[in-house]
C-alpha atoms as a PDB file:
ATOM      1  CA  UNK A   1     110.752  90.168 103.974  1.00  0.00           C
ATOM      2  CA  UNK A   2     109.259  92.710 101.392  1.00  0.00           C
ATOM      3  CA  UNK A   3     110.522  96.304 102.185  1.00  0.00           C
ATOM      4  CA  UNK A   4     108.977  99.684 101.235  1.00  0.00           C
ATOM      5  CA  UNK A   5     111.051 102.429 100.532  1.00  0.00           C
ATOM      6  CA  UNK A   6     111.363 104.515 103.783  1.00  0.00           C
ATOM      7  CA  UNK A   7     112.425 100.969 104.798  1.00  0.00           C
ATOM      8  CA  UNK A   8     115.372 101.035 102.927  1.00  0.00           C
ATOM      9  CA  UNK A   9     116.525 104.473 103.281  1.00  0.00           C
ATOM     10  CA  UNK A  10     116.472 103.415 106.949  1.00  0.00           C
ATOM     11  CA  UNK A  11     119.199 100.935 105.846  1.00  0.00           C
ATOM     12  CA  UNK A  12     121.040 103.710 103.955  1.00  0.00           C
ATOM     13  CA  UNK A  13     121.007 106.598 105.576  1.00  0.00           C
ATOM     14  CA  UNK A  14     121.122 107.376 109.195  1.00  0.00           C
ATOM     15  CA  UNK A  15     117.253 107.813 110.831  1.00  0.00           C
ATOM     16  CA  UNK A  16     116.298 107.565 114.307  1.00  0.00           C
ATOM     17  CA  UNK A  17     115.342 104.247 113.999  1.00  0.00           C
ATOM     18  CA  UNK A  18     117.771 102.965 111.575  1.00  0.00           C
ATOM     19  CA  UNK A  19     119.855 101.140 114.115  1.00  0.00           C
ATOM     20  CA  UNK A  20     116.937  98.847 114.919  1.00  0.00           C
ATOM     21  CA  UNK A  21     115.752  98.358 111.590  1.00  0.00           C
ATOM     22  CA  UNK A  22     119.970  97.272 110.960  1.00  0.00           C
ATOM     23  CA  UNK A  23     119.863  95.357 113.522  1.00  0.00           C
ATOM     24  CA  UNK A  24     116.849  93.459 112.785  1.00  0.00           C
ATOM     25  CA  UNK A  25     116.976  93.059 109.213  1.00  0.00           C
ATOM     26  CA  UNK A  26     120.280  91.578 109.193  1.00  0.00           C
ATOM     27  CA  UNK A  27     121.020  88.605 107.297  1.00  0.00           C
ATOM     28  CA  UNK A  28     117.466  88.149 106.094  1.00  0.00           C
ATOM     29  CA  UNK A  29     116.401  87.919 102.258  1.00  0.00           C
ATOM     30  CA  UNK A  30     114.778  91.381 101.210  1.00  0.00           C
ATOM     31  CA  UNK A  31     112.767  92.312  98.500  1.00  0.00           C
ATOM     32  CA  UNK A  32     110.954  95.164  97.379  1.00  0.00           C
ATOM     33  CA  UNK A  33     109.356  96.239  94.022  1.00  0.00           C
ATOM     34  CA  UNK A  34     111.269  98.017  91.352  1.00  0.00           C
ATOM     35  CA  UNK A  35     109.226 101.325  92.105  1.00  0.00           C
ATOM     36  CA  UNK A  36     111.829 101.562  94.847  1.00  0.00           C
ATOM     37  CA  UNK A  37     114.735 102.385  92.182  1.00  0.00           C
ATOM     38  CA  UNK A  38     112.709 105.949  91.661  1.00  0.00           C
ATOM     39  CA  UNK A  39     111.492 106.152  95.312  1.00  0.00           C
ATOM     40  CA  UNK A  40     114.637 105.305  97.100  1.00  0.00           C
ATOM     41  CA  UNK A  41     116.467 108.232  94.515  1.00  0.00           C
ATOM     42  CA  UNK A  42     113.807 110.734  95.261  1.00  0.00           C
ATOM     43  CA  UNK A  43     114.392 110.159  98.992  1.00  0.00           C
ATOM     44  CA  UNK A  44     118.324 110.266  99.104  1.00  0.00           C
ATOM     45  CA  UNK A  45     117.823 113.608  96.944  1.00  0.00           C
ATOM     46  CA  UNK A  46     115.253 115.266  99.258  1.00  0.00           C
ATOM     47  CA  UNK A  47     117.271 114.299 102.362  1.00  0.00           C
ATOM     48  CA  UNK A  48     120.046 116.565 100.460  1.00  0.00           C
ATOM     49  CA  UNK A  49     117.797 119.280  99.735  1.00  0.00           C
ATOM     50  CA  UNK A  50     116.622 119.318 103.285  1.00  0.00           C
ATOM     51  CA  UNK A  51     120.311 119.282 104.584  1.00  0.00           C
ATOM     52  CA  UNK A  52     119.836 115.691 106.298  1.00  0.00           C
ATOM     53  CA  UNK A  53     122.643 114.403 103.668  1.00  0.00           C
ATOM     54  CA  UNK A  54     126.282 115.990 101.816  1.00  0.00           C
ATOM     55  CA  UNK A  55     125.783 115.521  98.260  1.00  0.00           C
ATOM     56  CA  UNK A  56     128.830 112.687  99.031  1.00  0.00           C
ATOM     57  CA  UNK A  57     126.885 111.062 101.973  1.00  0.00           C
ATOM     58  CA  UNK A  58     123.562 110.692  99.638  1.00  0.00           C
ATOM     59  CA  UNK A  59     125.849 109.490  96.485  1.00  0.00           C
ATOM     60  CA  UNK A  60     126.966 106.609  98.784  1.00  0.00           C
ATOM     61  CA  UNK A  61     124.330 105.746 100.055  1.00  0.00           C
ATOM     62  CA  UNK A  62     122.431 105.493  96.446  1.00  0.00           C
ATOM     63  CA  UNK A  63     126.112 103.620  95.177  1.00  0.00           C
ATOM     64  CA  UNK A  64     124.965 101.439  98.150  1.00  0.00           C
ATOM     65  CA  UNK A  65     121.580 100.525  97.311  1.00  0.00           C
ATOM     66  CA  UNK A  66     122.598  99.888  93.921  1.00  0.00           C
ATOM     67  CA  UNK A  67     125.310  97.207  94.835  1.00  0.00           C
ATOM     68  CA  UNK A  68     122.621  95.478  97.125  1.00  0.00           C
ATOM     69  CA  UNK A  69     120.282  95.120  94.110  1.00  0.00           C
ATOM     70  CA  UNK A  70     123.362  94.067  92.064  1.00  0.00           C
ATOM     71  CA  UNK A  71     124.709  91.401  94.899  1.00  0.00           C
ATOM     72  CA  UNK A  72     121.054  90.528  95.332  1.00  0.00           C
ATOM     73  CA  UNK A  73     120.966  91.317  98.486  1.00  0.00           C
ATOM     74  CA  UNK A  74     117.894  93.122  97.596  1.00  0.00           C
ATOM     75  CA  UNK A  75     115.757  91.383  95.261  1.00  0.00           C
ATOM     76  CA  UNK A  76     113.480  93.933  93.161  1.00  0.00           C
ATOM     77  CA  UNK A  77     110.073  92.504  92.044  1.00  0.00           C
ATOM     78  CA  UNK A  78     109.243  93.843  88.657  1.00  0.00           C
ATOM     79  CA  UNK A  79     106.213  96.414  88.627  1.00  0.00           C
ATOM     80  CA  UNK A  80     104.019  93.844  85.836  1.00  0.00           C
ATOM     81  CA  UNK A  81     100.511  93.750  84.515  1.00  0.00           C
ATOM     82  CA  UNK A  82      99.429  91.797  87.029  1.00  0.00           C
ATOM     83  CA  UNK A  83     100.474  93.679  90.008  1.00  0.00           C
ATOM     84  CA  UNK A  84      98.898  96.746  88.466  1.00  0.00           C
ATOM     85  CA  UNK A  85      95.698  94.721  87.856  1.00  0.00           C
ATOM     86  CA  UNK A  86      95.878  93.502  92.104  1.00  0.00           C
ATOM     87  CA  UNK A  87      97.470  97.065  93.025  1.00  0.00           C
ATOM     88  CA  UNK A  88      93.827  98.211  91.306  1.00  0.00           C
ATOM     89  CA  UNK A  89      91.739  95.855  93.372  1.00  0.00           C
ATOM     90  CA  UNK A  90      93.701  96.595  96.515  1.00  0.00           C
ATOM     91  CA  UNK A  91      92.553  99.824  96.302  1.00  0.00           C
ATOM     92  CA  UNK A  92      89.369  98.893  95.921  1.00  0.00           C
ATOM     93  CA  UNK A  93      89.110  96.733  98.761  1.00  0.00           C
ATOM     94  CA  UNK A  94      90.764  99.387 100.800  1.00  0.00           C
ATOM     95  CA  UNK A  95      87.639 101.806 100.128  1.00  0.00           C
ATOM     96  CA  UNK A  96      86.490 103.573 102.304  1.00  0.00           C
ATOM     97  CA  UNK A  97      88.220 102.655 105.313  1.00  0.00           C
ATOM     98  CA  UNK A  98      92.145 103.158 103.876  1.00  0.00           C
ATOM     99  CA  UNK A  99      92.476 106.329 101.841  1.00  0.00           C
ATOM    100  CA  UNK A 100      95.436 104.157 100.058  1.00  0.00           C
ATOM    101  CA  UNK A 101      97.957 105.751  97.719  1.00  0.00           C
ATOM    102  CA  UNK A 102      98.440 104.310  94.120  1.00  0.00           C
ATOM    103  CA  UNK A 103     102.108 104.013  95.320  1.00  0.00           C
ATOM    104  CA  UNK A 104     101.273 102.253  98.478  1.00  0.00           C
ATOM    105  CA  UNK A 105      98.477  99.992  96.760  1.00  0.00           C
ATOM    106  CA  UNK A 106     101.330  98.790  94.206  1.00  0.00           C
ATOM    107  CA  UNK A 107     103.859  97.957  96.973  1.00  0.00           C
ATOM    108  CA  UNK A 108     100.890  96.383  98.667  1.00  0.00           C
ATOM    109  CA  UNK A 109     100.177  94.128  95.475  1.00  0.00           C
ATOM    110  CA  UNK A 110     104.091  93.064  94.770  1.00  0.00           C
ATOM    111  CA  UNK A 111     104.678  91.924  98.212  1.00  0.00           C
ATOM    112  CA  UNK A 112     101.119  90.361  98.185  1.00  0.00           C
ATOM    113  CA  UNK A 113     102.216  88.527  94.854  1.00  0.00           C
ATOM    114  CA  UNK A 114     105.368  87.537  95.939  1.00  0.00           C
ATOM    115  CA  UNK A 115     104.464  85.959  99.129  1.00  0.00           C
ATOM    116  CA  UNK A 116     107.606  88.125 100.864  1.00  0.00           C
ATOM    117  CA  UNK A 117     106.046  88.558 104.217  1.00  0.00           C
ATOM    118  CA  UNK A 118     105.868  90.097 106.523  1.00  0.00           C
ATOM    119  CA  UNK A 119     105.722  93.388 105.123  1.00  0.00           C
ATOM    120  CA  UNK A 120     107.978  95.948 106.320  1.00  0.00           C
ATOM    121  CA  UNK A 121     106.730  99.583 106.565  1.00  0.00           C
ATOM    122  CA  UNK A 122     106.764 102.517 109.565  1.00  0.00           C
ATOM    123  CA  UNK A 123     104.086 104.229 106.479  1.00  0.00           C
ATOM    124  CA  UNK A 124     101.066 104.725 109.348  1.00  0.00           C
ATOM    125  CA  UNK A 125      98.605 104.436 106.142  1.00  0.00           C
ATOM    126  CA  UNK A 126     100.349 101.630 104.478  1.00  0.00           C
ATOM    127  CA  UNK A 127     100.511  99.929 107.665  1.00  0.00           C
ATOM    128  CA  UNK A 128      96.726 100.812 108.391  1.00  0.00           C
ATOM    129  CA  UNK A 129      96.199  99.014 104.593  1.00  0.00           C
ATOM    130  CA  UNK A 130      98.167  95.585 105.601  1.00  0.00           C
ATOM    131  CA  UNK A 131      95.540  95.530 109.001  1.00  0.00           C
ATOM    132  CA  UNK A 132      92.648  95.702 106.918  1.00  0.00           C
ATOM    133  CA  UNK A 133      93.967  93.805 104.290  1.00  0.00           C
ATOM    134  CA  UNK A 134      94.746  91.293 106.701  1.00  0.00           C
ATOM    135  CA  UNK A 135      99.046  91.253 105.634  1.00  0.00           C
ATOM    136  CA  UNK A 136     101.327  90.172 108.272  1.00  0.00           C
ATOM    137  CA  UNK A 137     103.514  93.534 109.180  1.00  0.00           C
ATOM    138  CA  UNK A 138     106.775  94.109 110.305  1.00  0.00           C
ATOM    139  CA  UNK A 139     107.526  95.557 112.686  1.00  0.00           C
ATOM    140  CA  UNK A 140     104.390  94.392 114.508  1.00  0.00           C
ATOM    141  CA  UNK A 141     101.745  95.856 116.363  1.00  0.00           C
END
């Protein structure tokens, strides 16, 4: 199952929904692309600045990301040519009913590439990109 980012802060940090996301991701393979090494950091920091985390609660839960990557619990996808070149066309094929991100569209392209479906996002646009795009989503509709 290919995993955005607010996807695995879920799994990190405590969210509303986090429980069922725990719950239901357990013991399956997950992957994500390796723009999730600066997206999940820029998360876990904001959470701090907003007060959501301790400096000690957001420091474990990036020490805990890492260790998934490094157990391979969370298999990162490198960011290559090619899914730059299909992140490009995505967004093209998006146009004009998705206003898709460059972020989203490369997420979009890795788990595309990798054949890691479903894809699992709460993102309303990149979830609105998968539809039209015809992706199978998690969770679904």
């Amino acid at each position: 199952m290919y995993c955005d980012s607010c996807i695995l802060v879920k799994l990190f940090t405590p969210e509303d929904d986090s429980v069922f996301f725990e719950r239901e991701l357990r013991g399956k393979a997950l992957s994500s692309s390796e723009l999730a090494w600066p997206e999940v950091c820029s998360a876990l920091l904001a959470k701090e600045r907003a007060h959501q985390l301790l400096g000690e609660e957001r420091q474990r839960a990036w020490d805990l990301f890492r260790s998934w990557v490094d157990q391979d619990l969370l298999v990162l996808h490198p960011v290559d040519s090619a899914t730059l070149r299909k992140a490009a066309r995505q967004l093209e094929l998006c146009q004009p009913a998705v206003a898709l991100r460059t972020l989203d569209a490369i997420h979009l392209a890795a788990a595309d590439l990798t054949q890691d479906a479903p894809l699992c996002t709460t993102d309303p646009r990149l979830r609105q990109a998968a539809r039209h795009l015809r992706m199978p989503l998690f969770p679904g509709d």
